[in-house]
C-alpha atoms as a PDB file:
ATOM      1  CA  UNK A   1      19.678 317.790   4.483  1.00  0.00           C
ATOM      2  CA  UNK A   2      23.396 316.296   4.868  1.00  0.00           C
ATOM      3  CA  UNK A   3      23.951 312.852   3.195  1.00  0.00           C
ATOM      4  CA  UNK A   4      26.901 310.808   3.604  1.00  0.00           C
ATOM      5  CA  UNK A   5      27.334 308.407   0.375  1.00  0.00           C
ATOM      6  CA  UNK A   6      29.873 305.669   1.550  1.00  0.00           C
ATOM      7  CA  UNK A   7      31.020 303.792  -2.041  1.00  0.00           C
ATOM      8  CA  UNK A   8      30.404 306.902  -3.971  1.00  0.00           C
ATOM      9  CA  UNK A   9      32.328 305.709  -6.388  1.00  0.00           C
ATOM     10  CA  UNK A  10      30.716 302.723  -6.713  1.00  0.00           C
ATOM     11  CA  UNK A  11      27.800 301.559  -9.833  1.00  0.00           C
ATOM     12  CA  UNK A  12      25.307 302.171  -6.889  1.00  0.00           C
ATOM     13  CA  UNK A  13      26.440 304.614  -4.483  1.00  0.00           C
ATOM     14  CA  UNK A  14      27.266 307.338  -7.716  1.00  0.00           C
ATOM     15  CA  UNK A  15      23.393 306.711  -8.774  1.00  0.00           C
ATOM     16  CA  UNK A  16      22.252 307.050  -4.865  1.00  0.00           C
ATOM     17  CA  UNK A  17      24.355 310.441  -4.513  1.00  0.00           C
ATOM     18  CA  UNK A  18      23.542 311.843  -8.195  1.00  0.00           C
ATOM     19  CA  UNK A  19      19.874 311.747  -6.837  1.00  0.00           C
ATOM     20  CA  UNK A  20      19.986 313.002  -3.800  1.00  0.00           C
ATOM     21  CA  UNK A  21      22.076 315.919  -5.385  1.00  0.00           C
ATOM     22  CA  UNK A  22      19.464 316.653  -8.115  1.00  0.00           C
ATOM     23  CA  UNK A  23      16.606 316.909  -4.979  1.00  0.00           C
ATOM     24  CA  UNK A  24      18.362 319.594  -3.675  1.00  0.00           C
ATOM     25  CA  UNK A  25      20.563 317.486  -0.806  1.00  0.00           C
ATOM     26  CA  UNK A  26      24.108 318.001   0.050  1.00  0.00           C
ATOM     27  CA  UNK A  27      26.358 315.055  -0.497  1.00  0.00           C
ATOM     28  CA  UNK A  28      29.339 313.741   0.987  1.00  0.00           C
ATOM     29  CA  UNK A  29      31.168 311.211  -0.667  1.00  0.00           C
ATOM     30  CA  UNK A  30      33.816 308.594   0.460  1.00  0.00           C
ATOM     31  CA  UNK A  31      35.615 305.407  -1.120  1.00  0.00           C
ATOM     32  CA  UNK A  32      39.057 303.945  -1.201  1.00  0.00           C
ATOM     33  CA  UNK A  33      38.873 303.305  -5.107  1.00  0.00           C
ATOM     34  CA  UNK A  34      40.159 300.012  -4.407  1.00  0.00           C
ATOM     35  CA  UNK A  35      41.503 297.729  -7.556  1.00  0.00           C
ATOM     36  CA  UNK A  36      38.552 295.351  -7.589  1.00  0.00           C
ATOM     37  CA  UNK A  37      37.650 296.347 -10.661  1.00  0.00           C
ATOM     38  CA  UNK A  38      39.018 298.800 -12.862  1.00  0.00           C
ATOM     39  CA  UNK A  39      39.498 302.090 -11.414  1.00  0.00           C
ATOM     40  CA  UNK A  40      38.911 304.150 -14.439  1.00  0.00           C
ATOM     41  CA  UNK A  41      35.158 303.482 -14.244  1.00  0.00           C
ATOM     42  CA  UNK A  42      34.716 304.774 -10.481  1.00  0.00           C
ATOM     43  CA  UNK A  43      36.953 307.974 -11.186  1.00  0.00           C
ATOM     44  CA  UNK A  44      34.655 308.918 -14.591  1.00  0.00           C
ATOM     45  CA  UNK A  45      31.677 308.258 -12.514  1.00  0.00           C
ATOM     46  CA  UNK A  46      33.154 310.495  -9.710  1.00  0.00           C
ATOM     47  CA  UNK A  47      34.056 312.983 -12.601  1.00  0.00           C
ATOM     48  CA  UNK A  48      30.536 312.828 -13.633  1.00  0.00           C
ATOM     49  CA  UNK A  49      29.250 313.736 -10.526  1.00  0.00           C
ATOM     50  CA  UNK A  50      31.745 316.794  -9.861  1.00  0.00           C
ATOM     51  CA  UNK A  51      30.900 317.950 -13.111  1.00  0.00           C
ATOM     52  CA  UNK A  52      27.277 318.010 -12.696  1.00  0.00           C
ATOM     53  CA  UNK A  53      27.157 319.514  -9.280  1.00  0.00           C
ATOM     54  CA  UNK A  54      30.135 321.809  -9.283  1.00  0.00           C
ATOM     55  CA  UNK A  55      28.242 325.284  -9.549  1.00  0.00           C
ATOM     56  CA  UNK A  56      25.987 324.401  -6.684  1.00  0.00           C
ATOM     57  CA  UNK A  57      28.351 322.563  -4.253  1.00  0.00           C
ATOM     58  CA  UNK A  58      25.837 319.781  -3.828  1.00  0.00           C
ATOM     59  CA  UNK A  59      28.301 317.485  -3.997  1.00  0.00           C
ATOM     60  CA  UNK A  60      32.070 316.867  -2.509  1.00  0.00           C
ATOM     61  CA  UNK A  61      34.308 313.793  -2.417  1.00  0.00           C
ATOM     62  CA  UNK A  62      36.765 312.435   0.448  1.00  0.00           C
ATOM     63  CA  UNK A  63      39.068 309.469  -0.621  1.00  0.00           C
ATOM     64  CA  UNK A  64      38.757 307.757   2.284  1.00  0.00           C
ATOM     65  CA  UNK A  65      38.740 304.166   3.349  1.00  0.00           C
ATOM     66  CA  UNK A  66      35.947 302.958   5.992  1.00  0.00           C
ATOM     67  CA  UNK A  67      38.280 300.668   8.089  1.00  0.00           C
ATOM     68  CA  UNK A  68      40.219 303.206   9.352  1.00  0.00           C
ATOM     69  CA  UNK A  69      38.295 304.068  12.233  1.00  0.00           C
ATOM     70  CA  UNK A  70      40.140 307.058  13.317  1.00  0.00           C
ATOM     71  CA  UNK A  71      39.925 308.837   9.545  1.00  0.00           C
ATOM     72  CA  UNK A  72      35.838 308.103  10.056  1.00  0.00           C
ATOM     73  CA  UNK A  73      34.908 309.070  13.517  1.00  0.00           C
ATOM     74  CA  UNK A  74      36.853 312.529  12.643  1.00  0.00           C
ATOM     75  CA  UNK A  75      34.843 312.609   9.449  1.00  0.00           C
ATOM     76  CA  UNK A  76      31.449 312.229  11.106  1.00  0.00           C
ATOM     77  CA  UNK A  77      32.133 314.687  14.249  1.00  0.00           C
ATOM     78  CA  UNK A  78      33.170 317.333  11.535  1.00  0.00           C
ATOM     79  CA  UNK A  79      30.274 316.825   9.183  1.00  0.00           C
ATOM     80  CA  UNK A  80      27.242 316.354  11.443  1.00  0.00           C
ATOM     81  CA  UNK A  81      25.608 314.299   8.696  1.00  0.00           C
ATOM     82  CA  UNK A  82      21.446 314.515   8.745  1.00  0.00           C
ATOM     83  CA  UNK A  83      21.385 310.594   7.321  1.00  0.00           C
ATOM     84  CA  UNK A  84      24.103 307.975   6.221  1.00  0.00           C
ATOM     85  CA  UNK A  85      23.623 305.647   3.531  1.00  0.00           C
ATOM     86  CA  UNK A  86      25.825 302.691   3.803  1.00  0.00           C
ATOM     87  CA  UNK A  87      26.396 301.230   0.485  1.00  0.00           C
ATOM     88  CA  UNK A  88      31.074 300.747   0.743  1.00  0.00           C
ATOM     89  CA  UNK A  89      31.864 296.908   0.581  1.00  0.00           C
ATOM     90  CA  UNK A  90      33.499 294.143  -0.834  1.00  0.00           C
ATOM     91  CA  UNK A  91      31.804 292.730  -3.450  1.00  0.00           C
ATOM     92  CA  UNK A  92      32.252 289.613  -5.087  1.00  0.00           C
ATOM     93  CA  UNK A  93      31.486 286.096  -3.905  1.00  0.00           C
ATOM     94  CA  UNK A  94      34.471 284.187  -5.764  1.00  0.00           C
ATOM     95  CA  UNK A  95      36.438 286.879  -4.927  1.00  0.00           C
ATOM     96  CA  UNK A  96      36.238 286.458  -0.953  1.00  0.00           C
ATOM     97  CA  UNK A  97      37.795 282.815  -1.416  1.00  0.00           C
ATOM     98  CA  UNK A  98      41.206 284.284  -2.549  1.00  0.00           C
ATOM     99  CA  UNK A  99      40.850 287.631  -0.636  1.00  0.00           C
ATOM    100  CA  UNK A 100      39.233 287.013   2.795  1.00  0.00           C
ATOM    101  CA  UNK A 101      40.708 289.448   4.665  1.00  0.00           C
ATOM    102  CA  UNK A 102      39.562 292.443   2.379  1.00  0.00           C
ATOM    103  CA  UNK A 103      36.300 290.913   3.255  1.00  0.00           C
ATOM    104  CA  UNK A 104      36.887 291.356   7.447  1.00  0.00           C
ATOM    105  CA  UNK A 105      38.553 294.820   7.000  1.00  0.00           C
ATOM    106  CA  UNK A 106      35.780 296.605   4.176  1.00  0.00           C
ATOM    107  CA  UNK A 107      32.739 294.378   5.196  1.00  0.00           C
ATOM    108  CA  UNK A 108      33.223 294.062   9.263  1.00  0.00           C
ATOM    109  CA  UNK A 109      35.343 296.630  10.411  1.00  0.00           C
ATOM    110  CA  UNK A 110      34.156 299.039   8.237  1.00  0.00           C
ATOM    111  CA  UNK A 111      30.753 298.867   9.024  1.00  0.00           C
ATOM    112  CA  UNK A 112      31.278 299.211  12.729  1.00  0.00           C
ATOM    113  CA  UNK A 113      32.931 302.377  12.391  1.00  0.00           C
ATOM    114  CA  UNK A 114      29.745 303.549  10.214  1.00  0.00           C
ATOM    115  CA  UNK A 115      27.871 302.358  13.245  1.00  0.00           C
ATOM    116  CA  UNK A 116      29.816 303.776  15.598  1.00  0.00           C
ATOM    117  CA  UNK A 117      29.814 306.894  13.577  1.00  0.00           C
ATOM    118  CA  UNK A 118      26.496 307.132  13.909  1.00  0.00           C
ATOM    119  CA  UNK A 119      25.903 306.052  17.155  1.00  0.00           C
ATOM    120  CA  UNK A 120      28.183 309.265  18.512  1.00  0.00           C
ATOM    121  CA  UNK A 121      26.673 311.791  16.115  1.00  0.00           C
ATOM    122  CA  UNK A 122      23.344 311.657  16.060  1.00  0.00           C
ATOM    123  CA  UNK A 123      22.298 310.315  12.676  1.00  0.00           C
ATOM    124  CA  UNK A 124      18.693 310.139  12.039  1.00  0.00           C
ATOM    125  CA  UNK A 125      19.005 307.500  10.179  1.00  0.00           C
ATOM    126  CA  UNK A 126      21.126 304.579   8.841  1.00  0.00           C
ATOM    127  CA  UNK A 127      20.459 302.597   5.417  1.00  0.00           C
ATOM    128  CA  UNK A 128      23.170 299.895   4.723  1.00  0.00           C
ATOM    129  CA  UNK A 129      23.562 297.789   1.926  1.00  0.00           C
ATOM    130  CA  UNK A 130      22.879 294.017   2.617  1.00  0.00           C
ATOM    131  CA  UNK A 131      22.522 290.855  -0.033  1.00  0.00           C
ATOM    132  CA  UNK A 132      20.303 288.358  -1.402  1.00  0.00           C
ATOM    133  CA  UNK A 133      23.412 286.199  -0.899  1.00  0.00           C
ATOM    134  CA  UNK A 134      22.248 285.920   3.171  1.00  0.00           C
ATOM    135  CA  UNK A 135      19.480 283.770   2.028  1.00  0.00           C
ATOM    136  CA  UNK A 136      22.728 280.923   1.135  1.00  0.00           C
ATOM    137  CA  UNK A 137      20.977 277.292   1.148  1.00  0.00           C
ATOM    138  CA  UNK A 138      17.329 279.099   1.778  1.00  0.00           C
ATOM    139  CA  UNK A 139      15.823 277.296  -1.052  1.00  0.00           C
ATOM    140  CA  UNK A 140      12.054 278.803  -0.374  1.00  0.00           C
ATOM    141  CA  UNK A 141      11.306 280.853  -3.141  1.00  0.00           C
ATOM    142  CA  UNK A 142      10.053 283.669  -3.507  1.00  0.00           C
ATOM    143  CA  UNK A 143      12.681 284.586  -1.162  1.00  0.00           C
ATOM    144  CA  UNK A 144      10.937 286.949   1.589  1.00  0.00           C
ATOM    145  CA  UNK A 145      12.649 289.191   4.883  1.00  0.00           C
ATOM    146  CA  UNK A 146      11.261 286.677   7.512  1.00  0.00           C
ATOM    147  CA  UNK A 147      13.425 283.824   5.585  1.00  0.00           C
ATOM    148  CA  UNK A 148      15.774 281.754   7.123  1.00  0.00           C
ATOM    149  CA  UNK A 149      19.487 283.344   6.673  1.00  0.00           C
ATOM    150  CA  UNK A 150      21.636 281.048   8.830  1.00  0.00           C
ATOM    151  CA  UNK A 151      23.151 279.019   6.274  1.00  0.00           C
ATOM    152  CA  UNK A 152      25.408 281.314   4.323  1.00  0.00           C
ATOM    153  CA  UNK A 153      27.846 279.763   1.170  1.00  0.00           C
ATOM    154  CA  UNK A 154      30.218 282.356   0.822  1.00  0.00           C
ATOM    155  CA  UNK A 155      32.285 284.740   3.374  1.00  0.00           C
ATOM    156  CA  UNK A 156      30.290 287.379   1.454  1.00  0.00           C
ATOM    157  CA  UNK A 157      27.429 286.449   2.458  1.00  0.00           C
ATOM    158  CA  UNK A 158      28.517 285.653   6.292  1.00  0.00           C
ATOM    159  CA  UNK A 159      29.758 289.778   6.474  1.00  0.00           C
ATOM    160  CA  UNK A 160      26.569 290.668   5.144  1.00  0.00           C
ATOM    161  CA  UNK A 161      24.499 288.207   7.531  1.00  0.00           C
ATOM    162  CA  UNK A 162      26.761 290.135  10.140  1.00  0.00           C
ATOM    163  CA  UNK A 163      26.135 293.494   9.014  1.00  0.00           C
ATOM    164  CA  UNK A 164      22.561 292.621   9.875  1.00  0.00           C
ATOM    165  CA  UNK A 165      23.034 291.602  13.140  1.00  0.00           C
ATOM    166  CA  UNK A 166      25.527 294.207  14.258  1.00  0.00           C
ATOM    167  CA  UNK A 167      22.660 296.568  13.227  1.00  0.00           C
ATOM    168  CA  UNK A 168      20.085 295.228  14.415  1.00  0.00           C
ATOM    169  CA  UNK A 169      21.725 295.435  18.268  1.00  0.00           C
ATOM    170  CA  UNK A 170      22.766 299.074  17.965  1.00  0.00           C
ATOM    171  CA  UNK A 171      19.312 300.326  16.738  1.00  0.00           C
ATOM    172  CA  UNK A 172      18.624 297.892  20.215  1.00  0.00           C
ATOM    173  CA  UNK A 173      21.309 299.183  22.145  1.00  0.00           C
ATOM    174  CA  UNK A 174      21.175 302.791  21.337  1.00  0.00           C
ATOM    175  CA  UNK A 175      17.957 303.908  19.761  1.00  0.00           C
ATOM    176  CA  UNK A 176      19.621 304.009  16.314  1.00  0.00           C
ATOM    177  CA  UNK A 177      17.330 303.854  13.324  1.00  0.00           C
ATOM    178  CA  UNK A 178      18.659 301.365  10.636  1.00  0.00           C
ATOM    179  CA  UNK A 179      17.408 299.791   7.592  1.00  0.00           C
ATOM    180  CA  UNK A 180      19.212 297.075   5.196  1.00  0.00           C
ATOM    181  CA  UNK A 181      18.392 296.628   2.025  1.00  0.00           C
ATOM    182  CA  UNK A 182      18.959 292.816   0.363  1.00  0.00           C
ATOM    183  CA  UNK A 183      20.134 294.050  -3.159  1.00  0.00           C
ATOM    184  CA  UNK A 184      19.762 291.071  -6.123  1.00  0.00           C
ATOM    185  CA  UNK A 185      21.599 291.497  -9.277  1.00  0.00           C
ATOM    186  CA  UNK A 186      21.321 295.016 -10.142  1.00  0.00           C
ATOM    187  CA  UNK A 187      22.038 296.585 -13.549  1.00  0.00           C
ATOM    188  CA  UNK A 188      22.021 299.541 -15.571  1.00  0.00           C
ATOM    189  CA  UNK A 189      24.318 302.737 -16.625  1.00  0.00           C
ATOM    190  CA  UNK A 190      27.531 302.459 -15.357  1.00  0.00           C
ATOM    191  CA  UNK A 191      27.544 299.183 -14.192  1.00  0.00           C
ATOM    192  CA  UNK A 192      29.830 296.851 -12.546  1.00  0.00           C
ATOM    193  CA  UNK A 193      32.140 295.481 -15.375  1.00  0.00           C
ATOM    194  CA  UNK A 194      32.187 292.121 -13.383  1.00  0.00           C
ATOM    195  CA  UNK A 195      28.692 291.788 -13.409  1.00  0.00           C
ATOM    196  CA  UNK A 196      26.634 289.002 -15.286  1.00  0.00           C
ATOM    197  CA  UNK A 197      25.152 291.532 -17.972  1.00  0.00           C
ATOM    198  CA  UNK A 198      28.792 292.646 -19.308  1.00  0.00           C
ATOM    199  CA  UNK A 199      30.111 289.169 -19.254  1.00  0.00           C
ATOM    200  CA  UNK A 200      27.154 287.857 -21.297  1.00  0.00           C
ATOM    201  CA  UNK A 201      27.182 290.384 -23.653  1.00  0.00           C
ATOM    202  CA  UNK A 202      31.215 290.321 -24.040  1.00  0.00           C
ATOM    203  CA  UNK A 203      31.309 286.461 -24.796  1.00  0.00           C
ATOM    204  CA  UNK A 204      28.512 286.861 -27.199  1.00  0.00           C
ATOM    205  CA  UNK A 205      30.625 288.797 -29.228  1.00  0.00           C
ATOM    206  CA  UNK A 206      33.638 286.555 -29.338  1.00  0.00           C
ATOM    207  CA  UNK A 207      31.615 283.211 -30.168  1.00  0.00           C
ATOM    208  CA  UNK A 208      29.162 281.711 -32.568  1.00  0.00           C
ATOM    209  CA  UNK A 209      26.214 280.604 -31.177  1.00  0.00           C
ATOM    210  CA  UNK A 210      23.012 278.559 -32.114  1.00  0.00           C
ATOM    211  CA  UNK A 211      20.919 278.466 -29.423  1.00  0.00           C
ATOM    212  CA  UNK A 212      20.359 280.391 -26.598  1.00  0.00           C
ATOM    213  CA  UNK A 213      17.856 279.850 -23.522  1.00  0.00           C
ATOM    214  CA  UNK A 214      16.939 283.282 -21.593  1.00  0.00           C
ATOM    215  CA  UNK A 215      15.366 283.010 -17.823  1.00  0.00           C
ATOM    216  CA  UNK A 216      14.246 286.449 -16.943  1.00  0.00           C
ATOM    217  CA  UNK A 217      13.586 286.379 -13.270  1.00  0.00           C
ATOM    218  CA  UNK A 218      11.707 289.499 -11.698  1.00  0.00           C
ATOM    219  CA  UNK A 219      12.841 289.412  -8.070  1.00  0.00           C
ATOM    220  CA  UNK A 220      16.633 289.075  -8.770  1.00  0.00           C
ATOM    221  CA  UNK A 221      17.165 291.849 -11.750  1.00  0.00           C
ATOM    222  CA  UNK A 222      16.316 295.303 -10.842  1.00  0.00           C
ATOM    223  CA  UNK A 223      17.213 298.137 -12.623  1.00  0.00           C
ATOM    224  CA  UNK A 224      19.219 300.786 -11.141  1.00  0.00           C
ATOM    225  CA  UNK A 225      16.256 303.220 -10.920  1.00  0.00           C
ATOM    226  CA  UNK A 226      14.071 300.631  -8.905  1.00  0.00           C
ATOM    227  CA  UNK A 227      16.923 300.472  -6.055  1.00  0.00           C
ATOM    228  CA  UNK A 228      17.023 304.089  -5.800  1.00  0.00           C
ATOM    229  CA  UNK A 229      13.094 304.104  -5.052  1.00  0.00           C
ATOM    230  CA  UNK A 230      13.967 301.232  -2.342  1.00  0.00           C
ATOM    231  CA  UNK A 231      16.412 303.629  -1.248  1.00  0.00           C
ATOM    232  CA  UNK A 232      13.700 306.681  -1.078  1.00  0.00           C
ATOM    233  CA  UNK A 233      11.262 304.481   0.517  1.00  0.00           C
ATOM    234  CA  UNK A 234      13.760 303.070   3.366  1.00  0.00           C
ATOM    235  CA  UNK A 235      13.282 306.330   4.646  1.00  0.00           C
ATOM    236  CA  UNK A 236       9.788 306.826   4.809  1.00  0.00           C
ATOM    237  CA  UNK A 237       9.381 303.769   7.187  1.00  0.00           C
ATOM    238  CA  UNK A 238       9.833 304.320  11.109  1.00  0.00           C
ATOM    239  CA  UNK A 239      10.794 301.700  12.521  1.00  0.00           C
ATOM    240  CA  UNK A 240      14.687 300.485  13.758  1.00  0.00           C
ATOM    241  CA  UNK A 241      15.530 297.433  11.621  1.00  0.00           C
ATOM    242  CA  UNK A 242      13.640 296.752   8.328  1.00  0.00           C
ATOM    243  CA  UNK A 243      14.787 293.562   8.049  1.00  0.00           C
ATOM    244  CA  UNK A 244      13.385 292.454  11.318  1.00  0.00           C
ATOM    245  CA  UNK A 245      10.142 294.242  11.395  1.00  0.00           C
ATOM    246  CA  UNK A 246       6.677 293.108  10.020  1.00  0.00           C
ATOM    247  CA  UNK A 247       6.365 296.986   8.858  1.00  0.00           C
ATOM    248  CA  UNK A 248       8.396 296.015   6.203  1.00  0.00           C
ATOM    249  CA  UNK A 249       5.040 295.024   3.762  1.00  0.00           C
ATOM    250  CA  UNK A 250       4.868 298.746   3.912  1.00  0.00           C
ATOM    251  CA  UNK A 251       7.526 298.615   0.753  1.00  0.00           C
ATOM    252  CA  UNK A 252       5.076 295.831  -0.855  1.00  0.00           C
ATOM    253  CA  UNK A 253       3.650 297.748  -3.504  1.00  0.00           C
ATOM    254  CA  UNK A 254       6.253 297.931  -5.058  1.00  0.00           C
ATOM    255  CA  UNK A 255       5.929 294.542  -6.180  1.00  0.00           C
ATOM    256  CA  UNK A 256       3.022 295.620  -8.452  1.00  0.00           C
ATOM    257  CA  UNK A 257       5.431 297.333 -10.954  1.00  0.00           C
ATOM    258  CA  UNK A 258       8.094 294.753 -10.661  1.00  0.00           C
ATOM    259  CA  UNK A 259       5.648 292.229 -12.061  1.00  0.00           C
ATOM    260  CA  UNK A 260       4.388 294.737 -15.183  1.00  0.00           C
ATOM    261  CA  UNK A 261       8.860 295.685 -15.031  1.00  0.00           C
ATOM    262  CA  UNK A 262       9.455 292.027 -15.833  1.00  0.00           C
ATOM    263  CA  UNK A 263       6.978 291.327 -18.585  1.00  0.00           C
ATOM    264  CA  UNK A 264       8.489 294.740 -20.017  1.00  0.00           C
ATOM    265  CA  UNK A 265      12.178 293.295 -19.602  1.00  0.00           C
ATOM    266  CA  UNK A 266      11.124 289.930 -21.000  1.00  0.00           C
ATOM    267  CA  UNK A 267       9.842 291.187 -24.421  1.00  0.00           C
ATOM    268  CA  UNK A 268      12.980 294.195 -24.799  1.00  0.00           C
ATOM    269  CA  UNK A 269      15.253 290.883 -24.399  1.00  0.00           C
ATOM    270  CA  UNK A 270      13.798 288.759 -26.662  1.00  0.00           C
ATOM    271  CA  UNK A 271      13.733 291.314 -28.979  1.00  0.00           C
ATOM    272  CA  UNK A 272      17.694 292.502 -28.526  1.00  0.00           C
ATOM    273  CA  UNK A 273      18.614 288.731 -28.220  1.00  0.00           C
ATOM    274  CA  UNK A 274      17.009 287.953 -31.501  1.00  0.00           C
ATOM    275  CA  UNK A 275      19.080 291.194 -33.325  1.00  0.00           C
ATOM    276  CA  UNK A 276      22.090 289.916 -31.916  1.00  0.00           C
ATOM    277  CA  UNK A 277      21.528 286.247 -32.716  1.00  0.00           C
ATOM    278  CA  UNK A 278      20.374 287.186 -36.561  1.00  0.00           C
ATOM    279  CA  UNK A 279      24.152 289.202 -36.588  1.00  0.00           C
ATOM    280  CA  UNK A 280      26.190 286.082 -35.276  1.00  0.00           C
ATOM    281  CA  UNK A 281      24.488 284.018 -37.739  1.00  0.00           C
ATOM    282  CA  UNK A 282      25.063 286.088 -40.957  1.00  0.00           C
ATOM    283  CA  UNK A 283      29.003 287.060 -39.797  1.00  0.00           C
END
């Protein structure tokens, strides 16, 4: 089956593509390698992925930036792809107050043309990367899909409230199967480098510290390998818009092993947080 990857180069969309590759799927890859953060990262992770599927062909890369609508619908009429999995965006919810605009181009227009893309070409199916940032002022917790979303903070969070609703009327409009995913914090190898993890970790190794308090909470972490199951599982449910549709319990389960995941995560960081504290102490 024929993937597209948009953000391939991306902490998420190189984990998403390195999967698909290793189940026997052919990958296309796009991204602009925009500056955001540093560019070295996305080209090893790229390099990574050449490397590993160069002798089968699995996988190929297009530089290729998603607002350019032309550069995209030629893209899609070549390729034909099977399914598209929409992860390219902006990222960054300080970062939209200095940059707006990058916002509207990456986040708006360049989901369109992934919709339109779709729409012309047949795609069985669309997954798209959404946020937990919709839920803005929703102060309900456990957050859940049939949560209110109309009071955003950030423009972030407004494109990705958008995103939602752009989908939602083309899989109403034109048959069009699409599912968004409401990502938390996610970490793991390769990360983001503006993430909270590498922050933490990098300040704890320029200061002296006494005392530390550590909130571990289980629906806002995931590891890297629990968003590519969410990924799998988008898939496996048939309906139009997951985010709008009571079918979505159907990924519910899941919620068993985040529970035992977070009692896991809990005692590794006591454990690291204790090495590191006993090394700040005796330096």
């Amino acid at each position: 089956m024929k993937y597209l990857v948009t953000g391939a180069a991306g902490f998420i969309g190189f984990h998403v593509a390195q999967r698909l590759c290793e189940q026997g799927h052919q990958v296309i890859g796009i991204d602009n390698i925009n500056d955001y953060y540093d560019i070295n990262l996305k080209q090893a992770r790229l390099a990574t992925l050449n490397k590993a599927h160069q002798a089968t062909g699995a996988f190929s890369f297009i530089k290729l930036d998603i607002a350019d609508r032309h550069a995209v619908a030629e893209l899609f009429k070549k390729e034909k792809f099977n399914r598209v999995i929409h992860l390219a965006a902006q990222a960054g919810v300080r970062y939209s107050i200095d940059n707006p605009l990058a916002y509207a181009d990456a986040n708006l227009i360049g989901h369109l043309t992934i919709l339109e893309g779709c729409r012309h070409n047949n795609v069985e199916h669309l997954v798209y990367a959404s946020s937990s940032s919709v839920y803005g002022l929703n102060n309900k917790v456990p957050f859940a899909t049939s949560g209110s979303v109309d009071h955003p903070v950030s423009l972030y969070a407004a494109t990705k409230k958008s995103n939602e609703l752009m989908s939602q009327t083309y899989s109403h409009l034109y048959d069009l199967p699409t599912t968004g995913l409401r990502f938390f914090t996610v970490y793991g190898p390769w990360g983001r480098p503006d993430m909270a993890l590498f922050k933490f970790t990098e300040r704890l190794s320029k200061v002296r510290v006494s005392t530390f308090i550590i909130t571990v909470i289980c629906d806002e972490t995931l590891l890297i390998s629990t968003i590519l199951l969410k990924v799998y599982y988008a898939f496996k449910i048939s309906f139009h818009s997951a985010i709008h549709s009571g079918q979505w319990k159907l990924a519910v389960p899941m919620k068993a092993l985040l529970s035992i995941r977070c009692l896991i995560l809990a005692m590794v960081s006591q454990l690291i947080f204790s090495i590191l504290f006993s090394h700040l102490k005796a330096r």
